[in-house]
Protein backbone atom coordinates (compact mmCIF):
# COMPACT_ATOMS: atom_id res chain seq x y z
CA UNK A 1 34.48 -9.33 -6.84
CA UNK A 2 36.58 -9.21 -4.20
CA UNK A 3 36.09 -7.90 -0.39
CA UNK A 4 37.12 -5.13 -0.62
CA UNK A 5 34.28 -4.00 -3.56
CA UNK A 6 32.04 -1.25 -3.00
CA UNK A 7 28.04 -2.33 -2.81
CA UNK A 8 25.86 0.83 -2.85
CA UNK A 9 28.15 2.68 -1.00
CA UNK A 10 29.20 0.79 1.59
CA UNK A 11 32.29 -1.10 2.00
CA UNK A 12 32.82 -4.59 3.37
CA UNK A 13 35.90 -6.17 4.78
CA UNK A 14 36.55 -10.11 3.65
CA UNK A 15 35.28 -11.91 7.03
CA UNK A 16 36.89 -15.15 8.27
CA UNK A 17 34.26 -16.94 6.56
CA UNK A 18 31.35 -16.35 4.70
CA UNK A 19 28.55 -15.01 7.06
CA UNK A 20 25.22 -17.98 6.90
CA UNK A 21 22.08 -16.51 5.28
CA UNK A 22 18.24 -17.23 4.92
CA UNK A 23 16.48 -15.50 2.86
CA UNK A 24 12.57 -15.13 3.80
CA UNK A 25 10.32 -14.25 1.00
CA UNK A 26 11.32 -13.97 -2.70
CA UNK A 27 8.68 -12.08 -4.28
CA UNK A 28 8.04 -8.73 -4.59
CA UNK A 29 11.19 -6.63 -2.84
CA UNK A 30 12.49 -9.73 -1.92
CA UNK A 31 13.75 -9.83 -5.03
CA UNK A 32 15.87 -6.91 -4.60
CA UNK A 33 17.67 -8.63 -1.00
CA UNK A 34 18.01 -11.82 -3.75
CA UNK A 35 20.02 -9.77 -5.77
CA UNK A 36 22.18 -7.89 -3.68
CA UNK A 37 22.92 -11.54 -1.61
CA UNK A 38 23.80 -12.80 -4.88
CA UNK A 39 26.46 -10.42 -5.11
CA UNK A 40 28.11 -10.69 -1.82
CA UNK A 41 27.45 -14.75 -2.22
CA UNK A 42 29.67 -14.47 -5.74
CA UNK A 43 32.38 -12.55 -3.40
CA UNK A 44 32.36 -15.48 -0.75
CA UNK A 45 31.14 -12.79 1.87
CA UNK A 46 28.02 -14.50 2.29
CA UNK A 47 26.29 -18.12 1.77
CA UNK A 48 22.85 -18.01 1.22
CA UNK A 49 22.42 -21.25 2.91
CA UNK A 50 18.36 -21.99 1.97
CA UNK A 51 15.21 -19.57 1.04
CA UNK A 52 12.02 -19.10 2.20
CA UNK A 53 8.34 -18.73 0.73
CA UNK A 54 5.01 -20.53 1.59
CA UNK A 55 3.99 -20.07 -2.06
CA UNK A 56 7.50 -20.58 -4.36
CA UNK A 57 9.25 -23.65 -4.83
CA UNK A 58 11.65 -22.28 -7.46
CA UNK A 59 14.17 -19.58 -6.26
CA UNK A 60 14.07 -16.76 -8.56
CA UNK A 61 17.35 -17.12 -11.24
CA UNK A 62 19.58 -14.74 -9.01
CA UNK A 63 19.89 -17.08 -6.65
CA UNK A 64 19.26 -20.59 -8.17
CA UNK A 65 20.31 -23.81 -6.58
CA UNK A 66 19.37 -22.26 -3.29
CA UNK A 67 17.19 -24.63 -1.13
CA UNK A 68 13.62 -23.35 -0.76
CA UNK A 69 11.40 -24.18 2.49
CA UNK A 70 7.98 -23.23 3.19
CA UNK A 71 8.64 -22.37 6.96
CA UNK A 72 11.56 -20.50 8.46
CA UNK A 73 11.54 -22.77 11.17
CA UNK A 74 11.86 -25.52 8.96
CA UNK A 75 15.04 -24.01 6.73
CA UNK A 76 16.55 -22.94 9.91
CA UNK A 77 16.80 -26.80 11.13
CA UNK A 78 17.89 -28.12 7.88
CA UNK A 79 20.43 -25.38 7.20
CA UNK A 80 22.63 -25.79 10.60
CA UNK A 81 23.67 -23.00 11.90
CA UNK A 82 22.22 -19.53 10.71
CA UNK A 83 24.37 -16.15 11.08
CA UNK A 84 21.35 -14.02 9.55
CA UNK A 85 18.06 -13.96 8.80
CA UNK A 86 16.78 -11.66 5.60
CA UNK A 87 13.20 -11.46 5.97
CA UNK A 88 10.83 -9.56 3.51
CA UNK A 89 7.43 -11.33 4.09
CA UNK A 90 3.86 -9.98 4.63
CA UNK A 91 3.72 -7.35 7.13
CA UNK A 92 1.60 -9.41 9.72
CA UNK A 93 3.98 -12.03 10.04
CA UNK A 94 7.12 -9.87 10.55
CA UNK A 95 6.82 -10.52 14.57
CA UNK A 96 6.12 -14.28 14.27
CA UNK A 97 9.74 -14.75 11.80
CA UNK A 98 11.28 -12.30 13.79
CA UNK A 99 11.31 -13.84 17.17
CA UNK A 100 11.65 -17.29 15.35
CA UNK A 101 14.78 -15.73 14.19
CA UNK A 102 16.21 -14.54 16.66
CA UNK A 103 14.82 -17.28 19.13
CA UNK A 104 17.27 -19.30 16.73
CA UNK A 105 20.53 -17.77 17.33
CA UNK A 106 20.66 -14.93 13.96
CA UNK A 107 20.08 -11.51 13.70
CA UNK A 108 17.73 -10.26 11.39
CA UNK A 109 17.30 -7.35 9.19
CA UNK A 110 13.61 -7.11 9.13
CA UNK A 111 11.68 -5.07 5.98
CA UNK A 112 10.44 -2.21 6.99
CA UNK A 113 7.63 -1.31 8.43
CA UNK A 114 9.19 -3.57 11.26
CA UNK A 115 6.15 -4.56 12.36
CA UNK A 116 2.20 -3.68 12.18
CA UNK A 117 1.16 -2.95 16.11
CA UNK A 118 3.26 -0.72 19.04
CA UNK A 119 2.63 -3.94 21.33
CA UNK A 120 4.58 -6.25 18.36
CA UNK A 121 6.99 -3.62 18.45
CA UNK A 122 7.62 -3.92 22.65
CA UNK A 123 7.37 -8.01 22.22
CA UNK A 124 10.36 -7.61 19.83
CA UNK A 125 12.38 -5.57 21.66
CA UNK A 126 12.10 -7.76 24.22
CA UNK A 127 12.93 -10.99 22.17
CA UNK A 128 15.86 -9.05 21.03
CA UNK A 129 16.84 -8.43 24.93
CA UNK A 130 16.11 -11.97 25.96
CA UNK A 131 18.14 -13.02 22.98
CA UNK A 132 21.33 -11.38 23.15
CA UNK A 133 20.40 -10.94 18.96
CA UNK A 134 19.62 -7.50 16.97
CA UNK A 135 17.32 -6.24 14.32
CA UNK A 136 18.19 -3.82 12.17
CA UNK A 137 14.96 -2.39 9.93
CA UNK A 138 15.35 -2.18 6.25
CA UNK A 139 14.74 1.91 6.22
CA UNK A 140 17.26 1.95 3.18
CA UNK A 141 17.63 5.75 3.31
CA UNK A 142 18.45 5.91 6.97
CA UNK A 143 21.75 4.67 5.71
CA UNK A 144 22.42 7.71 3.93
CA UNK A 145 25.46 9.95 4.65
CA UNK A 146 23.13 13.01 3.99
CA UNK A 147 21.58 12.60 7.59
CA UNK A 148 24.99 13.00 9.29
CA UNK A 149 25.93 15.82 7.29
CA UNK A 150 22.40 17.68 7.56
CA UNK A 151 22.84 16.81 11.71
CA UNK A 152 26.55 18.26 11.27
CA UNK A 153 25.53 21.56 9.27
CA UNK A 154 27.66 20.48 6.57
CA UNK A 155 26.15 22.79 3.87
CA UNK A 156 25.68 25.60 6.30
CA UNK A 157 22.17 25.98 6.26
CA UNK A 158 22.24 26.95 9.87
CA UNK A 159 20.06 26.07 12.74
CA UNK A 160 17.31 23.21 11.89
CA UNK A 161 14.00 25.18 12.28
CA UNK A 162 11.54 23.11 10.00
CA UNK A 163 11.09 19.68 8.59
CA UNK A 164 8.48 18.60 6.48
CA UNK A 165 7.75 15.82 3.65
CA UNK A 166 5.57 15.70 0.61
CA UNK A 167 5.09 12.30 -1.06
CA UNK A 168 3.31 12.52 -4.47
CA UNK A 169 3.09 9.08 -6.07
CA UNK A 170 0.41 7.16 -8.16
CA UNK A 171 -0.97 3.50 -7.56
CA UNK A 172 -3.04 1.72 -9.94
CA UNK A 173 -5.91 -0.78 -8.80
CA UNK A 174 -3.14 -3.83 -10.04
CA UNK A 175 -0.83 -2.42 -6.77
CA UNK A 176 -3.46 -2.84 -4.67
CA UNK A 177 -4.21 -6.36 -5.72
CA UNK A 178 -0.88 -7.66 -5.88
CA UNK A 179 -1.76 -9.50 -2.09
CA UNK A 180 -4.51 -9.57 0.14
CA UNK A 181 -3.02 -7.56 2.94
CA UNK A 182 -2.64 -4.85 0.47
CA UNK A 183 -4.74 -1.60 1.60
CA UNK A 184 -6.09 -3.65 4.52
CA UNK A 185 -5.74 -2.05 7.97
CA UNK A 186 -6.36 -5.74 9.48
CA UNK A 187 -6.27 -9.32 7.90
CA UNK A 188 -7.78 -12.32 9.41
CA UNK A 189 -7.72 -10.05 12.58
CA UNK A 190 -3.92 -9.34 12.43
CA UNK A 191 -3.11 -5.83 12.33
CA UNK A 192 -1.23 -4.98 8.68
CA UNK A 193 -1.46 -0.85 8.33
CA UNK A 194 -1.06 -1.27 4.27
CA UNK A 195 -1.32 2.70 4.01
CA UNK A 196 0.97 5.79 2.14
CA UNK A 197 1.89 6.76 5.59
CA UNK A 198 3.06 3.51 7.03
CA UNK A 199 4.07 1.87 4.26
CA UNK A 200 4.41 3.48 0.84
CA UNK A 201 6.09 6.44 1.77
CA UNK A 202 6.99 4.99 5.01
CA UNK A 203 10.59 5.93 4.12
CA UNK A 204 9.91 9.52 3.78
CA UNK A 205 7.99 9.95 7.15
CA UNK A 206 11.06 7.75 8.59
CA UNK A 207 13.61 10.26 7.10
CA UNK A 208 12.14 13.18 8.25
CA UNK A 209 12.01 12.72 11.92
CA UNK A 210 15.52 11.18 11.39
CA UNK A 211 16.85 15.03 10.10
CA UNK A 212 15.85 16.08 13.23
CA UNK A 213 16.93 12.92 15.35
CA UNK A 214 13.85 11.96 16.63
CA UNK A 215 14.28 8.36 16.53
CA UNK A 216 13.16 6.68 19.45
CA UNK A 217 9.41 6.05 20.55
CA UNK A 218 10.08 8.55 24.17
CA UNK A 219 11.34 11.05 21.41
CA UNK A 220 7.72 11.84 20.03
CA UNK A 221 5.14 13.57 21.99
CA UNK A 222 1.70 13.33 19.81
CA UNK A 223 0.45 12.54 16.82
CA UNK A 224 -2.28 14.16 14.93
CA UNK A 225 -3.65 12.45 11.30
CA UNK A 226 -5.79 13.61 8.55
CA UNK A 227 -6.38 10.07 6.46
CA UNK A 228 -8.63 9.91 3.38
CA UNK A 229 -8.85 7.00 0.29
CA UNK A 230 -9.74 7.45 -3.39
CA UNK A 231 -8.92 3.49 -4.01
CA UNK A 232 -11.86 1.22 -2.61
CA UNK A 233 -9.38 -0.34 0.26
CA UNK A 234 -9.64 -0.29 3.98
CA UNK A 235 -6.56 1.86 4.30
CA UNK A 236 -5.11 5.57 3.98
CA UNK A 237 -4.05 6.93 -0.01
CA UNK A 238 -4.26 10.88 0.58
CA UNK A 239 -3.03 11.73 3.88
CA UNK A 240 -1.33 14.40 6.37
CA UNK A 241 0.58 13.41 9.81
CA UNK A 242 1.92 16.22 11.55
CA UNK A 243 3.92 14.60 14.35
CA UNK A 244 4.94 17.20 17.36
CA UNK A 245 8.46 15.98 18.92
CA UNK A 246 9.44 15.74 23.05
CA UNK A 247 12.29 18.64 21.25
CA UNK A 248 9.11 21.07 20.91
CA UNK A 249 9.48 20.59 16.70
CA UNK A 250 7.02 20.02 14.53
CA UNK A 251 7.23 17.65 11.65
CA UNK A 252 4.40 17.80 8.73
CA UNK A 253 4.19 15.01 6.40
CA UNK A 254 1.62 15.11 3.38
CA UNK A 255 1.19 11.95 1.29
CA UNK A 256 -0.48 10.73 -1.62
CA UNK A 257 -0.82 7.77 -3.94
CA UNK A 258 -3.08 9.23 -6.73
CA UNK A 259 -1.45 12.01 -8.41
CA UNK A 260 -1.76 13.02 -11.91
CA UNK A 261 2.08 12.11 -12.45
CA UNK A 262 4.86 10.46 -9.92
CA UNK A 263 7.50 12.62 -8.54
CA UNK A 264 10.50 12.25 -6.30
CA UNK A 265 9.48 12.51 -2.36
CA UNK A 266 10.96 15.45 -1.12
CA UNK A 267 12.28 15.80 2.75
CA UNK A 268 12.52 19.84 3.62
CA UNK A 269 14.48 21.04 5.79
CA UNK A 270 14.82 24.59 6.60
CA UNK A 271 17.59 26.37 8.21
CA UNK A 272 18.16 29.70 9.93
CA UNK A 273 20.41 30.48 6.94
CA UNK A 274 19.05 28.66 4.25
CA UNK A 275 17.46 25.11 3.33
CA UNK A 276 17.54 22.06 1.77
CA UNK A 277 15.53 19.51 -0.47
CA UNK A 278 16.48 16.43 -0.28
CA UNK A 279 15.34 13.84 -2.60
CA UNK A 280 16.15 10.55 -0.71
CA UNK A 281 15.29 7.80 -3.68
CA UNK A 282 18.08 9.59 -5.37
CA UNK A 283 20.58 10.87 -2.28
CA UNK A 284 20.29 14.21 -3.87
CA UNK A 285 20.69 17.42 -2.15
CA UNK A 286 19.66 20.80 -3.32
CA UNK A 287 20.97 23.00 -1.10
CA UNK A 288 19.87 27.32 -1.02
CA UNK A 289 22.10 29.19 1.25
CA UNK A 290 22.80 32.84 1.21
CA UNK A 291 21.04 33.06 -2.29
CA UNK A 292 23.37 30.60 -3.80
CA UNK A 293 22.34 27.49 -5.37
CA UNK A 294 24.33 23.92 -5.60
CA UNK A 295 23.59 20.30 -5.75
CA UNK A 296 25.12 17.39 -3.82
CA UNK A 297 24.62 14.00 -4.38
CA UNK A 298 25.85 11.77 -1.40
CA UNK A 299 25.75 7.66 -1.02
CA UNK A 300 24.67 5.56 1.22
CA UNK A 301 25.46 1.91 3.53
CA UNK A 302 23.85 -1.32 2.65
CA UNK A 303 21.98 -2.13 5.60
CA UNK A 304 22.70 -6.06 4.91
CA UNK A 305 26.30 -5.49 5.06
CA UNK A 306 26.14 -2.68 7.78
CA UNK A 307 24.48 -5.30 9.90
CA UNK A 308 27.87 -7.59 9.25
CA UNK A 309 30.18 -5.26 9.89
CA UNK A 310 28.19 -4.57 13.42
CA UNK A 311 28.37 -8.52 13.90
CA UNK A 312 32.45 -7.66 13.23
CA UNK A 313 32.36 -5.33 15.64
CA UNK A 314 33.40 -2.78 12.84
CA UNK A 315 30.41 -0.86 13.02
CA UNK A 316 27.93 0.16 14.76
CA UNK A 317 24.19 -0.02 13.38
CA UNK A 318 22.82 1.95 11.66
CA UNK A 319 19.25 1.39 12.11
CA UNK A 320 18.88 -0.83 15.19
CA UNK A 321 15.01 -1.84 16.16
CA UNK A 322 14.92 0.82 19.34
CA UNK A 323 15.53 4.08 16.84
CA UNK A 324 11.99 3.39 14.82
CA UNK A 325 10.36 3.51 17.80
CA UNK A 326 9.50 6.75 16.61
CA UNK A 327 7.95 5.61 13.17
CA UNK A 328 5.88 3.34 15.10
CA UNK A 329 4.25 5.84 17.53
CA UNK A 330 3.06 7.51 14.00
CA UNK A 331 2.26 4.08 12.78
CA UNK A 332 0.56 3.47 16.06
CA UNK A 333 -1.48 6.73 15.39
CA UNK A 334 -2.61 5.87 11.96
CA UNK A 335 -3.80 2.08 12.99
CA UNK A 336 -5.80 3.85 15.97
CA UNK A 337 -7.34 6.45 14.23
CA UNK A 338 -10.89 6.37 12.75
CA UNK A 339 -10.96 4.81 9.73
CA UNK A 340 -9.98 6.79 6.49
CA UNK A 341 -12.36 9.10 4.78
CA UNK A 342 -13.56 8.07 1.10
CA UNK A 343 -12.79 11.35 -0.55
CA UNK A 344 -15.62 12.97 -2.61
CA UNK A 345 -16.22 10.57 -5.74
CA UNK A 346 -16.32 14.19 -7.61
CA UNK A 347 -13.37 14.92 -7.32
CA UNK A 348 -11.63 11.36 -8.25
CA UNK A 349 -11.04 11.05 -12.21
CA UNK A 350 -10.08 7.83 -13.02
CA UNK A 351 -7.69 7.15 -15.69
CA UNK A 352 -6.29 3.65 -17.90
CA UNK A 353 -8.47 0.23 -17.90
CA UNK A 354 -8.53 -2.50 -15.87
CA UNK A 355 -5.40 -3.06 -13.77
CA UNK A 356 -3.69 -0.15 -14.95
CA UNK A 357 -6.43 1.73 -14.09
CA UNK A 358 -5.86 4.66 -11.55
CA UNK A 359 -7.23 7.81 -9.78
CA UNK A 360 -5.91 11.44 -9.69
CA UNK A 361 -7.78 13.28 -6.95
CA UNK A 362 -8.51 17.15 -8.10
CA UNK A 363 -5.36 19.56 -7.10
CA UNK A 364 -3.95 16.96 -4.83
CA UNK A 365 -0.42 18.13 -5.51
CA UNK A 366 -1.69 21.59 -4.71
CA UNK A 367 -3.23 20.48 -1.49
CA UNK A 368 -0.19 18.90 -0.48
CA UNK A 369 2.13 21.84 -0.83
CA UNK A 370 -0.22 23.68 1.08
CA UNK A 371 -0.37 21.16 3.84
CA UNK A 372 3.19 21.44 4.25
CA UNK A 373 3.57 25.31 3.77
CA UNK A 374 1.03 25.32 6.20
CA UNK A 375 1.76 22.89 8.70
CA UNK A 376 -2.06 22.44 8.35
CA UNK A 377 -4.28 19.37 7.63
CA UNK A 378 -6.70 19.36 4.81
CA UNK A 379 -9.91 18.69 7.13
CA UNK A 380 -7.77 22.61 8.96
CA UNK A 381 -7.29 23.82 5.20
CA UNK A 382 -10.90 23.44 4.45
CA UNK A 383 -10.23 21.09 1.03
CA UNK A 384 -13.40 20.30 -0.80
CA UNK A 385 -13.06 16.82 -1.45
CA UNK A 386 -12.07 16.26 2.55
CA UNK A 387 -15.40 16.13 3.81
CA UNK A 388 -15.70 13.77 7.37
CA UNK A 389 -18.90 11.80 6.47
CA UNK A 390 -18.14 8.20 5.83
């Protein structure tokens, strides 16, 4: 491979030398950041120079050989000096590895949600200001060229009137015992926010406001929630947000984790002339204007190499911390609201055995098409099952 090979869309220029990586976490979508290092390591744009995970002591084949620590701080002293930090760890300790991080010299491209509380959120900007040091937040489809075209009315739709998102996925039990922050709102009394909303189909509620450009925390005026659970967890499975921007817009996201089947998440976005569906886990766009129908499918920028380029000065980008300041006044909302509804136990059918076993809440796709329609909540649309005894 050489530097000038194409990574999910994004291209990469052959730096002086290979930029100095540590990679925290290798479970679960750490993984995936093992992988695509791996490839830029095998190009010599990179050197993974050690790993990180309190519970692994075996790097994961992709990137075998690669010196495992338990402690960041700890593989940041042995490893010399440290260009970037990867981190994918549990959500609660995002802040902590962060500032290490950054405290250290790198810059860090931080999972996303970037962190679990608005007050984390301030501390890290700050770190990042007393650093001289960046974060960029791994919202993988805010690197999509389909936001720049739908901000540029590239496919004509007109002016942006309406946004909204719908989110229809299923969990089994097994997902929500894969950790023990999963589905908890709070862990050992550290905020986590393990919901559909903030995390699940955090990229969808993230995408949204992004059609629209509300990015920053100052850009969103309120907040309003609607947050019910099927699964027996602390945290939100069947929600709506509808989140009212400083730009007097209105954005109306309805989510859910126990559907009958798992679709695509959709992002709408209407148009004076037309609209547009886009489907963001594919970067597909299918596009109505003036009656006629076509389909564009657009790439997008690795955030890991984006965030090179920007230390290049090639680039600028493309999710710095500051523009999910927006994200995290909804996140902020959810964590501060009451605590989620259990929906009506009539209306749950649970499906498969053991770990594989799963609930479909009655109509719930329905309900959620509705919602968005709508712009209404289900407590507003009068839904059975969303009763507001606890």
């Amino acid at each position: 491979m050489s530097g000038r090979d194409l990574l999910d869309g994004g291209t990469i220029l052959q730096p002086a030398r290979a930029e100095r990586l540590v990679l925290v976490g290798v479970g679960g979508y750490g993984l995936v950041h093992a992988e695509r290092i791996a490839k830029l390591q095998a190009g010599g744009i990179v050197h993974l120079a050690a790993a990180v995970d309190p519970i692994r002591d075996v790097p994961p084949p992709t990137i075998a050989g690669t010196p495992m620590y338990a402690d960041l701080a700890d593989a940041m002293a042995a490893a010399g000096p440290v260009d970037v930090v990867v981190i994918a760890a549990p959500i609660a300790e995002h802040v902590r590895l962060a500032e290490l991080a950054l405290a250290g010299g790198a810059d860090v491209l931080l999972e996303k949600p970037p962190v679990a509380a608005f007050e984390d959120f301030t501390r890290l900007l700050e770190a990042e200001r007393r650093t001289g040091r960046v974060v960029q937040v791994g919202f993988q489809s805010l690197g999509s060229q389909a936001l720049q075209l739908l901000r540029e009315d590239a496919f004509g739709i007109g002016q942006i009137v309406k946004v909204t998102a719908i989110g229809s996925w299923s969990r089994t039990v097994g997902y929500w015992n894969r950790s023990p922050w999963a589905g908890r709102r709070s862990l050992d009394g550290q905020p986590v926010v393990d919901g559909v909303v903030t995390n699940a189909l955090a990229h969808a509620t993230a995408t949204a406001l992004a059609v629209i450009g509300c990015r920053e925390a100052e850009d969103v005026a309120a907040v309003d929630t609607d947050l019910y659970r099927a699964n027996a967890i602390d945290s939100d499975d069947t929600s709506v947000v509808r989140i009212h921007t400083t730009s007097g817009m209105t954005v109306t996201c309805a989510f859910t984790l126990c559907a009958s089947a798992q679709e695509e998440p959709v992002v709408y976005v209407e148009g004076s002339r037309g609209r547009v569906e886009y489907r963001y886990t594919a970067d597909r766009l299918d596009i109505q204007v003036d009656g006629q129908t076509r389909t564009v499918s657009v790439t997008r920028q690795d955030l890991l190499q984006n965030l090179m380029a920007f230390r290049r000065e090639e680039a600028a980008l493309l999710v710095p911390l500051a523009s999910t300041g927006a994200f995290m006044r909804v996140l902020d909302a959810v964590a501060t609201a009451g605590e989620p509804v259990q929906i009506d136990p009539r209306a749950i059918e649970w499906l498969g055995e053991g770990e594989d076993r799963r609930p479909v809440v009655a109509d719930v796709e329905h309900w959620l098409r509705r919602a968005v329609e709508t712009g209404q909540t289900f407590t507003e649309l009068g839904v059975g099952w969303a009763h507001r005894s606890r």
